[in-house]
C-alpha atoms as a PDB file:
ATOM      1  CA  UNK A   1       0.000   0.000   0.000  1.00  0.00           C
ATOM      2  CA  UNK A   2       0.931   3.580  -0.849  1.00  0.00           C
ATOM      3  CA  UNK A   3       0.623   6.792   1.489  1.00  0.00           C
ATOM      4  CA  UNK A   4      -1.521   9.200   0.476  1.00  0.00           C
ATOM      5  CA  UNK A   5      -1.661  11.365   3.503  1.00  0.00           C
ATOM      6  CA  UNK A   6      -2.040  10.907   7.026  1.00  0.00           C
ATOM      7  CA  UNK A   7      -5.747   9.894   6.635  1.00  0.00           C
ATOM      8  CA  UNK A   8      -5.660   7.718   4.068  1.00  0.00           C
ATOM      9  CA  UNK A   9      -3.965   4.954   2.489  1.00  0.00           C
ATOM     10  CA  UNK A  10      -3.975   4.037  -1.615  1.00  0.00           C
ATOM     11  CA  UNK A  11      -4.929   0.063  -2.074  1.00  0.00           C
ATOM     12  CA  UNK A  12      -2.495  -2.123  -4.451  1.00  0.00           C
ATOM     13  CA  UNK A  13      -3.938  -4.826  -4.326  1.00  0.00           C
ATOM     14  CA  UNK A  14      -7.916  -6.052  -4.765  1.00  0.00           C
ATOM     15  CA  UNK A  15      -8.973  -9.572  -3.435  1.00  0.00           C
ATOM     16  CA  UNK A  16     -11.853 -11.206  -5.305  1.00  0.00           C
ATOM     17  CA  UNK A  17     -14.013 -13.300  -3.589  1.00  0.00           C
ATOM     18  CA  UNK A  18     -15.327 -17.445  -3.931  1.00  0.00           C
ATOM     19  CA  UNK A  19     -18.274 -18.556  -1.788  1.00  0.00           C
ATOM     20  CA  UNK A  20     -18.687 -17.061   1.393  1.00  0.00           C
ATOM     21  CA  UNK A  21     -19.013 -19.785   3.920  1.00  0.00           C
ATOM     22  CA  UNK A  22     -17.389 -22.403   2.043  1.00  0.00           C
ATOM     23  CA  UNK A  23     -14.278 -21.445   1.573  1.00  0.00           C
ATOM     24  CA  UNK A  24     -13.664 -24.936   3.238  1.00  0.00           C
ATOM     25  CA  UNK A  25     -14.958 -26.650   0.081  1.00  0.00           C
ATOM     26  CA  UNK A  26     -13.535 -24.057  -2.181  1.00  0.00           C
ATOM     27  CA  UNK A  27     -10.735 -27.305  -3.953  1.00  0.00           C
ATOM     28  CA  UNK A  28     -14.154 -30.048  -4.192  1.00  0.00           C
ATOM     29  CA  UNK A  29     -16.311 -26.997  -5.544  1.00  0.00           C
ATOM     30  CA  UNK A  30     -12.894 -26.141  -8.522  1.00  0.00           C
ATOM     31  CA  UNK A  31     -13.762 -29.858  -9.714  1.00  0.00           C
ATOM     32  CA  UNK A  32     -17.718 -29.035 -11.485  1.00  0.00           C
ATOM     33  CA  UNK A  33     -16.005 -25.616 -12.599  1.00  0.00           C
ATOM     34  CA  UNK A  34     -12.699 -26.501 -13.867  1.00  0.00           C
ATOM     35  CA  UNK A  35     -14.982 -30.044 -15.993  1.00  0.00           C
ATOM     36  CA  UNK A  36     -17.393 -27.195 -17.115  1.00  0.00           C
ATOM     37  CA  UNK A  37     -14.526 -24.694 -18.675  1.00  0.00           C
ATOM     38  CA  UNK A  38     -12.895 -27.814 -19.999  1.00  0.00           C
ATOM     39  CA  UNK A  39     -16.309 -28.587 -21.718  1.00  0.00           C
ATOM     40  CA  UNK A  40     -17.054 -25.013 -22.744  1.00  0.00           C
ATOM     41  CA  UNK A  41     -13.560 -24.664 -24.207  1.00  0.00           C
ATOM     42  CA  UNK A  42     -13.561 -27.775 -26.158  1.00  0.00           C
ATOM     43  CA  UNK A  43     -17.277 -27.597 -27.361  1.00  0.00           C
ATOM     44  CA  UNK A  44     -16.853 -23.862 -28.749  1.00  0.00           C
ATOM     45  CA  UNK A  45     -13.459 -25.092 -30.458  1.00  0.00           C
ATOM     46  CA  UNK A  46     -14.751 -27.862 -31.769  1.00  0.00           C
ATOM     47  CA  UNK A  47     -17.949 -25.638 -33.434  1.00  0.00           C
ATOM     48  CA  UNK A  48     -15.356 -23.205 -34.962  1.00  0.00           C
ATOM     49  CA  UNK A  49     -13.025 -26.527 -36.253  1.00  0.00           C
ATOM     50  CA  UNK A  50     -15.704 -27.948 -37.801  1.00  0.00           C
ATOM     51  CA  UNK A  51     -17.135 -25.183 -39.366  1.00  0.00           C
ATOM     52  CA  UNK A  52     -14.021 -23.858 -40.306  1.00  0.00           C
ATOM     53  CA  UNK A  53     -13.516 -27.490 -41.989  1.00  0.00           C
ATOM     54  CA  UNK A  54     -16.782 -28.080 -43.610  1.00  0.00           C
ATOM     55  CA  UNK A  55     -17.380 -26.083 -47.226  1.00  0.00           C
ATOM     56  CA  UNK A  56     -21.108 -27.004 -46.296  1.00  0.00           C
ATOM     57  CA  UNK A  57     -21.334 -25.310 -43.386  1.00  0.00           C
ATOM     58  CA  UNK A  58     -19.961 -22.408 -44.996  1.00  0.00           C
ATOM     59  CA  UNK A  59     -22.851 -20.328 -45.524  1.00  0.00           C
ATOM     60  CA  UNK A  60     -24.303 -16.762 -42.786  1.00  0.00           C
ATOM     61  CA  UNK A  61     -25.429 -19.036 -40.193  1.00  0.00           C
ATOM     62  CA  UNK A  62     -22.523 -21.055 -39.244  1.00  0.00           C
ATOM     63  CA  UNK A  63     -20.725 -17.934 -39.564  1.00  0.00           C
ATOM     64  CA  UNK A  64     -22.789 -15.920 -36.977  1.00  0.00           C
ATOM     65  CA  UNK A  65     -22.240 -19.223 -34.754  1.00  0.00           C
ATOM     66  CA  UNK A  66     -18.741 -18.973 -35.297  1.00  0.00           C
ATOM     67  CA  UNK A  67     -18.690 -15.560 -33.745  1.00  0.00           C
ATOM     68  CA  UNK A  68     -20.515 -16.589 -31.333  1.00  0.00           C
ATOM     69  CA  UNK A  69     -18.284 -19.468 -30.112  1.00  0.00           C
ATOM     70  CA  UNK A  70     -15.217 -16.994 -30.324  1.00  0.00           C
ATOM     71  CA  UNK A  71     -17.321 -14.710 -28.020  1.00  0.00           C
ATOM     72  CA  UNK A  72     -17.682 -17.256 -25.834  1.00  0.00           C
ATOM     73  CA  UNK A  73     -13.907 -18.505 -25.815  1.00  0.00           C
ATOM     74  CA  UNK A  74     -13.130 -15.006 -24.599  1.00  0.00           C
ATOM     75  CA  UNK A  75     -15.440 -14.918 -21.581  1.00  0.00           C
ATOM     76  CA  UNK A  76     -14.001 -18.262 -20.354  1.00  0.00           C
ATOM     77  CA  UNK A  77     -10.245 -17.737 -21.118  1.00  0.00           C
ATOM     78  CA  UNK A  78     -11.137 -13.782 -19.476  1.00  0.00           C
ATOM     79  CA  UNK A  79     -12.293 -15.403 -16.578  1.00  0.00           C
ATOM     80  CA  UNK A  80     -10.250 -18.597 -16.099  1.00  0.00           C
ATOM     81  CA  UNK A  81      -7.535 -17.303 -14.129  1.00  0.00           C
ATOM     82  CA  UNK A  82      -9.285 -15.185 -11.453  1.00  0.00           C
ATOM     83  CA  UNK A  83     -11.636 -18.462 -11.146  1.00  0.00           C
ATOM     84  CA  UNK A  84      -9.044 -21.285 -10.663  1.00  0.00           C
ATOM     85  CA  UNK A  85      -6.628 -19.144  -8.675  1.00  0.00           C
ATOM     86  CA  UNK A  86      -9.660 -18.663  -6.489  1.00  0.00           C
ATOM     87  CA  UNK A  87     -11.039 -22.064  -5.621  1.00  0.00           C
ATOM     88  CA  UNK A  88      -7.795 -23.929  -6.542  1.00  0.00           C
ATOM     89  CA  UNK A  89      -5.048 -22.466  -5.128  1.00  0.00           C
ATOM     90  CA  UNK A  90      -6.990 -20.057  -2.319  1.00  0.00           C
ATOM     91  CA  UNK A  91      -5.194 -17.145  -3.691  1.00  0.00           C
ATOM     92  CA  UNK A  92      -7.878 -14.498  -3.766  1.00  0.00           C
ATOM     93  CA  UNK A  93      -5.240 -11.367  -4.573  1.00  0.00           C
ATOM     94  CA  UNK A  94      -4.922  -9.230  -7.946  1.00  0.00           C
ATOM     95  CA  UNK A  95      -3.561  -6.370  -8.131  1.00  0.00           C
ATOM     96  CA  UNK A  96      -5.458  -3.006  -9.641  1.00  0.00           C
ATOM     97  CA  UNK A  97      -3.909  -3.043 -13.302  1.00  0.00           C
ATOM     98  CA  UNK A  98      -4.922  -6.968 -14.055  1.00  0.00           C
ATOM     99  CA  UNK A  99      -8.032  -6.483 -12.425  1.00  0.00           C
ATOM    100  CA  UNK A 100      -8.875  -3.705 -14.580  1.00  0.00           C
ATOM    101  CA  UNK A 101      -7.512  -5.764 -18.019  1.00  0.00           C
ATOM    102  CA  UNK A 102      -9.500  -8.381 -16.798  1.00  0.00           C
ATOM    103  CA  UNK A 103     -12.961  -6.538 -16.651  1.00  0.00           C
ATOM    104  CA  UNK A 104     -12.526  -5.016 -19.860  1.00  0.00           C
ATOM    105  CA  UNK A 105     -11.832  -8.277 -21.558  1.00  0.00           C
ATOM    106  CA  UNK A 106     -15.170  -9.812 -19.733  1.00  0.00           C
ATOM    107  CA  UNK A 107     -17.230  -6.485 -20.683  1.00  0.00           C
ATOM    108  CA  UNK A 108     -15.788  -6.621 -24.696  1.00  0.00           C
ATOM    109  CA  UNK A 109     -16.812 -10.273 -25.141  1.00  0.00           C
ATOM    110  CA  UNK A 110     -20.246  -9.911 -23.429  1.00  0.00           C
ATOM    111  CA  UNK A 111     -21.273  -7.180 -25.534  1.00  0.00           C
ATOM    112  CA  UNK A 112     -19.486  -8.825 -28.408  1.00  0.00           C
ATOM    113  CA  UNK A 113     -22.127 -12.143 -27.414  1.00  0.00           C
ATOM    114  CA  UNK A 114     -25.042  -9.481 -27.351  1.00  0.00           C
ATOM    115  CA  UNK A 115     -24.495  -7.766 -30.835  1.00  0.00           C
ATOM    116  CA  UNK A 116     -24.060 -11.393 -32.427  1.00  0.00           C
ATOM    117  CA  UNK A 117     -27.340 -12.965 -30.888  1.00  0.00           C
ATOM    118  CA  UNK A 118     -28.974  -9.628 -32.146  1.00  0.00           C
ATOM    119  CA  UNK A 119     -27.636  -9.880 -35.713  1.00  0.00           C
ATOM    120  CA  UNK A 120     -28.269 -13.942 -35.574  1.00  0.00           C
ATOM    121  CA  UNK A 121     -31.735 -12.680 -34.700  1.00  0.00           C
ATOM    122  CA  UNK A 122     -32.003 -10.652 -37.735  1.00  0.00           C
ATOM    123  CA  UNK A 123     -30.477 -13.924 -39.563  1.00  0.00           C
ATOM    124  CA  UNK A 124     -33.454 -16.284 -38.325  1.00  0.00           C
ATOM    125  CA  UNK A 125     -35.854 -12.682 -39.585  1.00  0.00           C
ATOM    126  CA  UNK A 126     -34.485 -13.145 -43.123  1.00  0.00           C
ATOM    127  CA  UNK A 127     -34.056 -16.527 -43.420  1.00  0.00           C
ATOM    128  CA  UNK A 128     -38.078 -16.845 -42.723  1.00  0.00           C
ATOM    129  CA  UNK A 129     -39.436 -13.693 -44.590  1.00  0.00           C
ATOM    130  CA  UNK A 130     -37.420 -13.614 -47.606  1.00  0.00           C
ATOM    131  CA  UNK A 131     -35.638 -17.343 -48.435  1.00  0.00           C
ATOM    132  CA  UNK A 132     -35.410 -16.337 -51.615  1.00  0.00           C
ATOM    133  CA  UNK A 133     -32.799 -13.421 -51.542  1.00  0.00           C
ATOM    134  CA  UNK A 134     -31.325 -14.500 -48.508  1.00  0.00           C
ATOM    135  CA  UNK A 135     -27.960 -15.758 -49.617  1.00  0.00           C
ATOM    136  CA  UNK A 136     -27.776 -12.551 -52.088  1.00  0.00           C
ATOM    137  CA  UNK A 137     -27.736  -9.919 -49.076  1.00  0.00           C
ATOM    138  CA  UNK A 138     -25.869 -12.321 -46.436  1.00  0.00           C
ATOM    139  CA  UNK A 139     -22.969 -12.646 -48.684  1.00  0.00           C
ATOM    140  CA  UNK A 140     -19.921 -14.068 -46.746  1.00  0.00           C
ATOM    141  CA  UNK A 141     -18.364 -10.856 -47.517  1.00  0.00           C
ATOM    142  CA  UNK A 142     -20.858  -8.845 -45.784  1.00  0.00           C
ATOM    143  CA  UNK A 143     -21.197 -11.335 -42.782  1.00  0.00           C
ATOM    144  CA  UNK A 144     -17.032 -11.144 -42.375  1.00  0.00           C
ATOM    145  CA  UNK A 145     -16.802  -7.481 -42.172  1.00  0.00           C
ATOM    146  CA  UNK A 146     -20.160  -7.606 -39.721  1.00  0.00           C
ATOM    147  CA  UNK A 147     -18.180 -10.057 -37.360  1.00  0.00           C
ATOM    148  CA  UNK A 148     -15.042  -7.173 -38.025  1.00  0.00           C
ATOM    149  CA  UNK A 149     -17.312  -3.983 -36.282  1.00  0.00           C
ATOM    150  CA  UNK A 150     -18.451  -6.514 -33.728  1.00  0.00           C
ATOM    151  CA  UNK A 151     -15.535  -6.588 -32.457  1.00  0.00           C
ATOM    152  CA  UNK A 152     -14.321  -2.893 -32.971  1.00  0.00           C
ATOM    153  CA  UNK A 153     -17.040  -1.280 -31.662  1.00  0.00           C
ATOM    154  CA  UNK A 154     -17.308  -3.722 -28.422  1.00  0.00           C
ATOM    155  CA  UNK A 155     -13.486  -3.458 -27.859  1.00  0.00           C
ATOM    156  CA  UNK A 156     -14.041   0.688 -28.553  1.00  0.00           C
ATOM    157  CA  UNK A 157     -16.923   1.059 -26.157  1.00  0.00           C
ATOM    158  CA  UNK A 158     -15.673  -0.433 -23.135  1.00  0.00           C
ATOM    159  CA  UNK A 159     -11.879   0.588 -23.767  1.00  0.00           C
ATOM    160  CA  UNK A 160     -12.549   4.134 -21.433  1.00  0.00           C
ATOM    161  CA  UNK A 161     -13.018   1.854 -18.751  1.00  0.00           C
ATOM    162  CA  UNK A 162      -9.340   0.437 -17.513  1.00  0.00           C
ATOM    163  CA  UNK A 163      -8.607   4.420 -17.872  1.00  0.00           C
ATOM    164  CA  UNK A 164     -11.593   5.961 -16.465  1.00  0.00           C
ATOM    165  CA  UNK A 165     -10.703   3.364 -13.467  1.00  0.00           C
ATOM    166  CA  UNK A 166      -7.145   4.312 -13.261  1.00  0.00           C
ATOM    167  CA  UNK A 167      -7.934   7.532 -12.472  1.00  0.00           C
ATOM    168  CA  UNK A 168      -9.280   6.889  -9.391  1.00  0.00           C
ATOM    169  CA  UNK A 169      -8.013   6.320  -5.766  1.00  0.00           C
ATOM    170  CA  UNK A 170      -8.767   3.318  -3.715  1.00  0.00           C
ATOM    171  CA  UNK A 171      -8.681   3.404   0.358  1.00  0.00           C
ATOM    172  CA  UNK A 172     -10.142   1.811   2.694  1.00  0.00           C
ATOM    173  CA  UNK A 173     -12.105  -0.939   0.790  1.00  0.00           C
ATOM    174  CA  UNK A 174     -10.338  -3.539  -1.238  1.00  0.00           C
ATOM    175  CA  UNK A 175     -12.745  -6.898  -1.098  1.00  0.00           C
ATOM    176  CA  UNK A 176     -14.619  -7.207  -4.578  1.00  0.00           C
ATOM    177  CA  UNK A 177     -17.909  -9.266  -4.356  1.00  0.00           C
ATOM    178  CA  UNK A 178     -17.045 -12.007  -7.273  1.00  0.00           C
ATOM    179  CA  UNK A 179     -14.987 -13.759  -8.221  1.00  0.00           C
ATOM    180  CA  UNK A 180     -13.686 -11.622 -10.905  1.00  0.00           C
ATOM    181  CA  UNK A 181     -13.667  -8.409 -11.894  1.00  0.00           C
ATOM    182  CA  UNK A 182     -16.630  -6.309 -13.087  1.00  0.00           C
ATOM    183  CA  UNK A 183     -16.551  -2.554 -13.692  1.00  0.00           C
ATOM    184  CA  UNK A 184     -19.421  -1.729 -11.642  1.00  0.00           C
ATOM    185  CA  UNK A 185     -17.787  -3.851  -8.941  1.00  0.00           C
ATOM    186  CA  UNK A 186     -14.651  -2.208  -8.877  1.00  0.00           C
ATOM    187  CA  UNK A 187     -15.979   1.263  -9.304  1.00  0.00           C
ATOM    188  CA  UNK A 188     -17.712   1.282  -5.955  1.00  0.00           C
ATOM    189  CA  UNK A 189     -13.925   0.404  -4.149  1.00  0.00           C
ATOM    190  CA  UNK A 190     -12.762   3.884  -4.657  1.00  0.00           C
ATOM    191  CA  UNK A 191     -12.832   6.848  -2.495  1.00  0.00           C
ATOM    192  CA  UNK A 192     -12.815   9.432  -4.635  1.00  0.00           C
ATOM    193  CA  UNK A 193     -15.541  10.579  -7.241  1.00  0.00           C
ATOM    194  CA  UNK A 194     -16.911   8.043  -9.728  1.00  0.00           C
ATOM    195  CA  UNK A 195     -19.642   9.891 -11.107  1.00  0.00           C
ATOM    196  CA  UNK A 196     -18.017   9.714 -14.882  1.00  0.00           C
ATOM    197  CA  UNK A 197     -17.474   6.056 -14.540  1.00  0.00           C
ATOM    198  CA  UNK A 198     -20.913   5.497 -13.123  1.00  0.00           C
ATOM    199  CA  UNK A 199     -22.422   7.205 -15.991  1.00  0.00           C
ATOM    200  CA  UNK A 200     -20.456   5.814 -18.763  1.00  0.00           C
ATOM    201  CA  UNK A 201     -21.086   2.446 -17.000  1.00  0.00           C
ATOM    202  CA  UNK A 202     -24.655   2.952 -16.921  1.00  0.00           C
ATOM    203  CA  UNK A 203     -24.453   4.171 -20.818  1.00  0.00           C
ATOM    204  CA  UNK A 204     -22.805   0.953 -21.936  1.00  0.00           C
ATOM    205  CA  UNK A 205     -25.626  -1.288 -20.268  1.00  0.00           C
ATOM    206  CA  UNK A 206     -27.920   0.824 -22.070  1.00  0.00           C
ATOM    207  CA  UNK A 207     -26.389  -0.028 -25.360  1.00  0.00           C
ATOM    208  CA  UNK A 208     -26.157  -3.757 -24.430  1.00  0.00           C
ATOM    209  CA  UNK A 209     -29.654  -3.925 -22.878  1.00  0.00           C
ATOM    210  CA  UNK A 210     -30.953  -2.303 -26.146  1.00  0.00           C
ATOM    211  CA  UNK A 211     -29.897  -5.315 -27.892  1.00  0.00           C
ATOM    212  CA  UNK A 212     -32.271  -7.000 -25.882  1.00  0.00           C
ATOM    213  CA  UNK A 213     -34.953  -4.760 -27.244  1.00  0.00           C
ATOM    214  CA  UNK A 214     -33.851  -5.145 -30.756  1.00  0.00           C
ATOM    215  CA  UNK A 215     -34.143  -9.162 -30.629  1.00  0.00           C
ATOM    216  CA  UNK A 216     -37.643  -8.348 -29.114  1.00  0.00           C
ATOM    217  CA  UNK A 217     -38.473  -6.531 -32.141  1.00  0.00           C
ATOM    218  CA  UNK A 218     -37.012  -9.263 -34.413  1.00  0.00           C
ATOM    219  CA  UNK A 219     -38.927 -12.251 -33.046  1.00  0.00           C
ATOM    220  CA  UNK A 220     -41.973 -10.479 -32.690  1.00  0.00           C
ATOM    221  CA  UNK A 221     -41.649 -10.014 -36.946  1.00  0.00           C
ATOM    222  CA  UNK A 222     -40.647 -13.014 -37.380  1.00  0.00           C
ATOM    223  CA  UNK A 223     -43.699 -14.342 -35.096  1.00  0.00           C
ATOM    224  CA  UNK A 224     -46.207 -11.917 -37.254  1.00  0.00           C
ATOM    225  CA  UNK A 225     -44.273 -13.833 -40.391  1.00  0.00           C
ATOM    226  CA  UNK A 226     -44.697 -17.594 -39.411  1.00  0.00           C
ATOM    227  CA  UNK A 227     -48.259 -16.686 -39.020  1.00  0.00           C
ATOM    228  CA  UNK A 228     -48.609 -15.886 -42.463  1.00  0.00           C
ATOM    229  CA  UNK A 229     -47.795 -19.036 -43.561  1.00  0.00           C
ATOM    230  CA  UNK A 230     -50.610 -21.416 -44.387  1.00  0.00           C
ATOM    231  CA  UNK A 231     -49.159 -24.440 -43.469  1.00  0.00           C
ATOM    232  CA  UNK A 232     -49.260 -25.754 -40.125  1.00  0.00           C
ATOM    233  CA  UNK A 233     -46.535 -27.597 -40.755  1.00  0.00           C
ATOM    234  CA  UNK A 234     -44.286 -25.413 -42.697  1.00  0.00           C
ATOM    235  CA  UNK A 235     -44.856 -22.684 -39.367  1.00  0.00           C
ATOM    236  CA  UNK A 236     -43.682 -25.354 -37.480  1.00  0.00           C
ATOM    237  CA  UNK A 237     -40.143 -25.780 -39.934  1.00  0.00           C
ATOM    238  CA  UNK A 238     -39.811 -22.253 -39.546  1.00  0.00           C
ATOM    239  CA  UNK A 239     -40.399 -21.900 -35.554  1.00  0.00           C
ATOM    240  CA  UNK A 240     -38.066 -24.871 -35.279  1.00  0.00           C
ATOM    241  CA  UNK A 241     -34.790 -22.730 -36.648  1.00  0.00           C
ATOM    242  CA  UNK A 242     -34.969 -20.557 -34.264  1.00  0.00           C
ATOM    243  CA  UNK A 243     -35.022 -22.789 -31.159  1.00  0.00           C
ATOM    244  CA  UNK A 244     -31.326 -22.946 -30.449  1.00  0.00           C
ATOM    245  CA  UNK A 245     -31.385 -19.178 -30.825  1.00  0.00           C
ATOM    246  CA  UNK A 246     -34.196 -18.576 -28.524  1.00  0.00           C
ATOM    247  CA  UNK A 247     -31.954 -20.898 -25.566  1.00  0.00           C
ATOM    248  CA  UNK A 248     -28.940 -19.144 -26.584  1.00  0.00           C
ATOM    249  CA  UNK A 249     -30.718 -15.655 -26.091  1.00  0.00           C
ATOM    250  CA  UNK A 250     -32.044 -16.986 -22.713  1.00  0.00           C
ATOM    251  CA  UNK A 251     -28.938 -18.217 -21.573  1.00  0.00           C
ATOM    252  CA  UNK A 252     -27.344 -15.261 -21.809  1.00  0.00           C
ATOM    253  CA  UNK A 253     -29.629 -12.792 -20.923  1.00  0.00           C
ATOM    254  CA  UNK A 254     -31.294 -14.248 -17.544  1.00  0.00           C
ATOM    255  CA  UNK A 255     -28.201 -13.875 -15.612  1.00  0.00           C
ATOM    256  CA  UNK A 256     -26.777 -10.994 -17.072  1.00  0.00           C
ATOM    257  CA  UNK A 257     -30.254  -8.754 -16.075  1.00  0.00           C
ATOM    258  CA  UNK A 258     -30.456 -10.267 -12.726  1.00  0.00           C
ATOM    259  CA  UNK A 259     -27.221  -9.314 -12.030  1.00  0.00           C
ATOM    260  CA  UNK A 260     -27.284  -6.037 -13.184  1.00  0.00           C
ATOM    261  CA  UNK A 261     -30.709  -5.078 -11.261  1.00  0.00           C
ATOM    262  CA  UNK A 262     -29.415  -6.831  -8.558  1.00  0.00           C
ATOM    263  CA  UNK A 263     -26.184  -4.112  -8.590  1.00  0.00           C
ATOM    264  CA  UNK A 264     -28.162  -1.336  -9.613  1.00  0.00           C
ATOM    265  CA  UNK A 265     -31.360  -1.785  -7.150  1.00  0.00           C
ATOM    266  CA  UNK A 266     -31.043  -4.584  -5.042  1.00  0.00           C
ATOM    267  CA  UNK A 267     -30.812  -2.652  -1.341  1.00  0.00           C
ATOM    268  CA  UNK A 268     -30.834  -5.752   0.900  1.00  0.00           C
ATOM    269  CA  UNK A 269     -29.880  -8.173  -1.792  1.00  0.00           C
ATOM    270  CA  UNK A 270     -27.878 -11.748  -0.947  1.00  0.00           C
ATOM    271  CA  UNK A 271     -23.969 -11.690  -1.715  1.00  0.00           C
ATOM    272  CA  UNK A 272     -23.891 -15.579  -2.077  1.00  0.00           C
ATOM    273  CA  UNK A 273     -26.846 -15.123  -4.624  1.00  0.00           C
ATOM    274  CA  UNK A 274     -25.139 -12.211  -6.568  1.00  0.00           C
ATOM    275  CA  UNK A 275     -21.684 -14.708  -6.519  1.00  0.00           C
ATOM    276  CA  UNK A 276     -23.842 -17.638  -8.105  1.00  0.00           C
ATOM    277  CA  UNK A 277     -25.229 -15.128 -10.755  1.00  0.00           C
ATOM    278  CA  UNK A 278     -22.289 -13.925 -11.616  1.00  0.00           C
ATOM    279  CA  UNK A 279     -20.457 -17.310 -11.705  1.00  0.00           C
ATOM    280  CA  UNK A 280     -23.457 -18.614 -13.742  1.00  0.00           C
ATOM    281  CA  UNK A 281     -23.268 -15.899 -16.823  1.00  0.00           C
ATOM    282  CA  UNK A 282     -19.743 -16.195 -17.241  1.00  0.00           C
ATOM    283  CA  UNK A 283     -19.519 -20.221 -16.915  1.00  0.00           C
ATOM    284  CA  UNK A 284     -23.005 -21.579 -17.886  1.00  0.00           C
ATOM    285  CA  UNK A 285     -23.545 -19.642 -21.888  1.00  0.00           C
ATOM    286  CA  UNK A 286     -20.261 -20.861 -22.810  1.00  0.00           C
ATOM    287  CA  UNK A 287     -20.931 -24.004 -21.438  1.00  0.00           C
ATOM    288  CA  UNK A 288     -24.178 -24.372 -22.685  1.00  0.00           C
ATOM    289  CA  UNK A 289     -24.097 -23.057 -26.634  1.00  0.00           C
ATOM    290  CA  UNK A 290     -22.050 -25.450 -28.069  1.00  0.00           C
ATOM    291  CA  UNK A 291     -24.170 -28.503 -26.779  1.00  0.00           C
ATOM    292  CA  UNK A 292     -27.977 -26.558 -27.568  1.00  0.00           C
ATOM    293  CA  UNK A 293     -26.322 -25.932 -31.221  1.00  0.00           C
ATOM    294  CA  UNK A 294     -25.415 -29.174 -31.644  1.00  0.00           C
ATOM    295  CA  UNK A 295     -28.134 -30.977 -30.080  1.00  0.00           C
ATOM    296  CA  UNK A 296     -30.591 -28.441 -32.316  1.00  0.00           C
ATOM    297  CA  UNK A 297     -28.570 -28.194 -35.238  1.00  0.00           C
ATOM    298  CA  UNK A 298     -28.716 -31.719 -37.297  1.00  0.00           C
ATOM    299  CA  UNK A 299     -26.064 -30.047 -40.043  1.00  0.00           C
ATOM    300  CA  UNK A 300     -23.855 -29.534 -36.865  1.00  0.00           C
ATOM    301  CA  UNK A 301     -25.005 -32.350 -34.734  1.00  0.00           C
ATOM    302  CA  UNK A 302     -24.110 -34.838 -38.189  1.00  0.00           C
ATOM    303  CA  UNK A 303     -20.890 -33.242 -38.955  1.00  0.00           C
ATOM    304  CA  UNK A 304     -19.564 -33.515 -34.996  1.00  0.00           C
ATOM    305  CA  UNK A 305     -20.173 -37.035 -35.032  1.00  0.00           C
ATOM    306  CA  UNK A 306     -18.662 -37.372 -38.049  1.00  0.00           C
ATOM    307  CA  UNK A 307     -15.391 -35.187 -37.041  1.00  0.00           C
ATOM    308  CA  UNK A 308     -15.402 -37.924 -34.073  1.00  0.00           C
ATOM    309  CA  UNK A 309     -16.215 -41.018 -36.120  1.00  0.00           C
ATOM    310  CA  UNK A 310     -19.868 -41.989 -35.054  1.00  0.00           C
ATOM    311  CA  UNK A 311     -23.039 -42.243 -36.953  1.00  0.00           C
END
């Protein structure tokens, strides 16, 4: 620690946090997490091998799912370290300038998730309403330089926030409430005024949350759509693609508004129910994605099986 002044003194380093009250446990509970990033890392590698492999699967879809298994594969590998240093090796420290990489790298791949479920969205839209010119305006040109200001603009719009949290000075308070490291989260550590980071903070959940909206919008078109078809049947077909999308959109957003009402307005709320939340949006979508996609996906499903040698 640093010395300010007489009154106060600067924090180095911030300690994350595992489950309160079983700390005991903390090396049994590492097991179910470390087999679920195992499974989340190999599932969203093998989606991107085997569509990378695969001229059929070549086509706006897969790549949309693509993105959305490197999005994943950042969230895990962003949180992975903080996680197993926590309930592995009991070694709850990090100091200020990995903590703040660390949240910036977890904010740029959520919102990165968030603007590819809302484009897939607009995918399943065009897919159902106009099959016929689909391929012309999804041309894998278009989709690659979509998946290129995905990631630009959710790398630009959360880059102020390592700097905006530089700036500020942290005394007296050093325990974070998860188990890694969240902008909001750190934010409330410091001692001096936060007011631009609590605004630009709030500004950037705006912009994610509106994504939200947006895939709102798109389902409910694609709902007045379906309906227009005459076919029971066929409005069945169409429903069915956008199943996996639906649980992916759950998935992700579930936890990710709980948590975020939970920091915003939740006065009396439960730290060991905030830890789970937050534990559950960063390990359960990239867990979960790869195995809805393939279990929902029969081009997918039939092409893994075949990658692994089984009918």
């Amino acid at each position: 620690m640093h010395t300010l002044n007489s009154s106060k003194i600067e924090i180095t380093t911030f300690f994350l946090i595992g489950i309160p009250r079983l700390e005991h446990v903390h090396v049994w509970i590492s097991v179910p997490i470390c087999l679920m990033y195992l499974v989340a890392i190999l599932g969203n590698f093998t989606i991107l091998f085997v569509i990378r492999t695969e001229p059929s699967l070549h086509a706006p879809m897969y790549y949309f799912l693509s993105m959305l298994a490197v999005s994943d594969l950042g969230l895990s590998l962003s949180s992975l370290p903080t996680m197993l240093r926590i309930f592995v090796f009991n070694a709850t420290g990090i100091s200020p300038n990995a903590c703040f990489a660390q949240e910036f790298f977890i904010h740029g791949f959520t919102d990165m998730e968030s603007s590819v479920l809302l484009v897939m969205s607009f995918d399943r839209f065009l897919a159902i309403r106009n099959p016929l010119r689909y391929s012309s305006i999804l041309t894998n040109a278009r989709v690659a330089k979509m998946g290129l200001v995905f990631l630009i603009k959710s790398m630009l719009l959360v880059l102020p926030f390592p700097f905006t949290l530089q700036k500020l000075t942290y005394c007296r308070k050093s325990l974070l409430s998860h188990s890694y490291c969240l902008h909001q989260d750190v934010m409330k550590l410091a001692c001096s005024d936060n007011t631009v980071n609590f605004f630009y903070g709030f500004f950037v959940a705006l912009c994610m949350m509106s994504d939200s909206v947006f895939i709102a919008v798109s389902y409910i078109f694609i709902l007045k759509t379906v309906m227009g078809i005459g076919s029971h049947k066929e409005r069945l077909k169409a429903l069915n693609t956008c199943v996996s999308h639906i649980c992916a959109v759950l998935i992700f957003y579930v936890p990710i508004i709980a948590l975020a009402s939970m920091h915003r307005f939740g006065k009396h709320k439960s730290p060991v129910a905030m830890i789970l939340i937050a534990d559950i949006f960063l390990l359960v979508p990239p867990l979960m994605n790869p195995i809805v996609y393939c279990v929902k996906t029969r081009q997918i499903r039939k092409k893994v099986w075949g990658k692994l040698g089984l009918k």
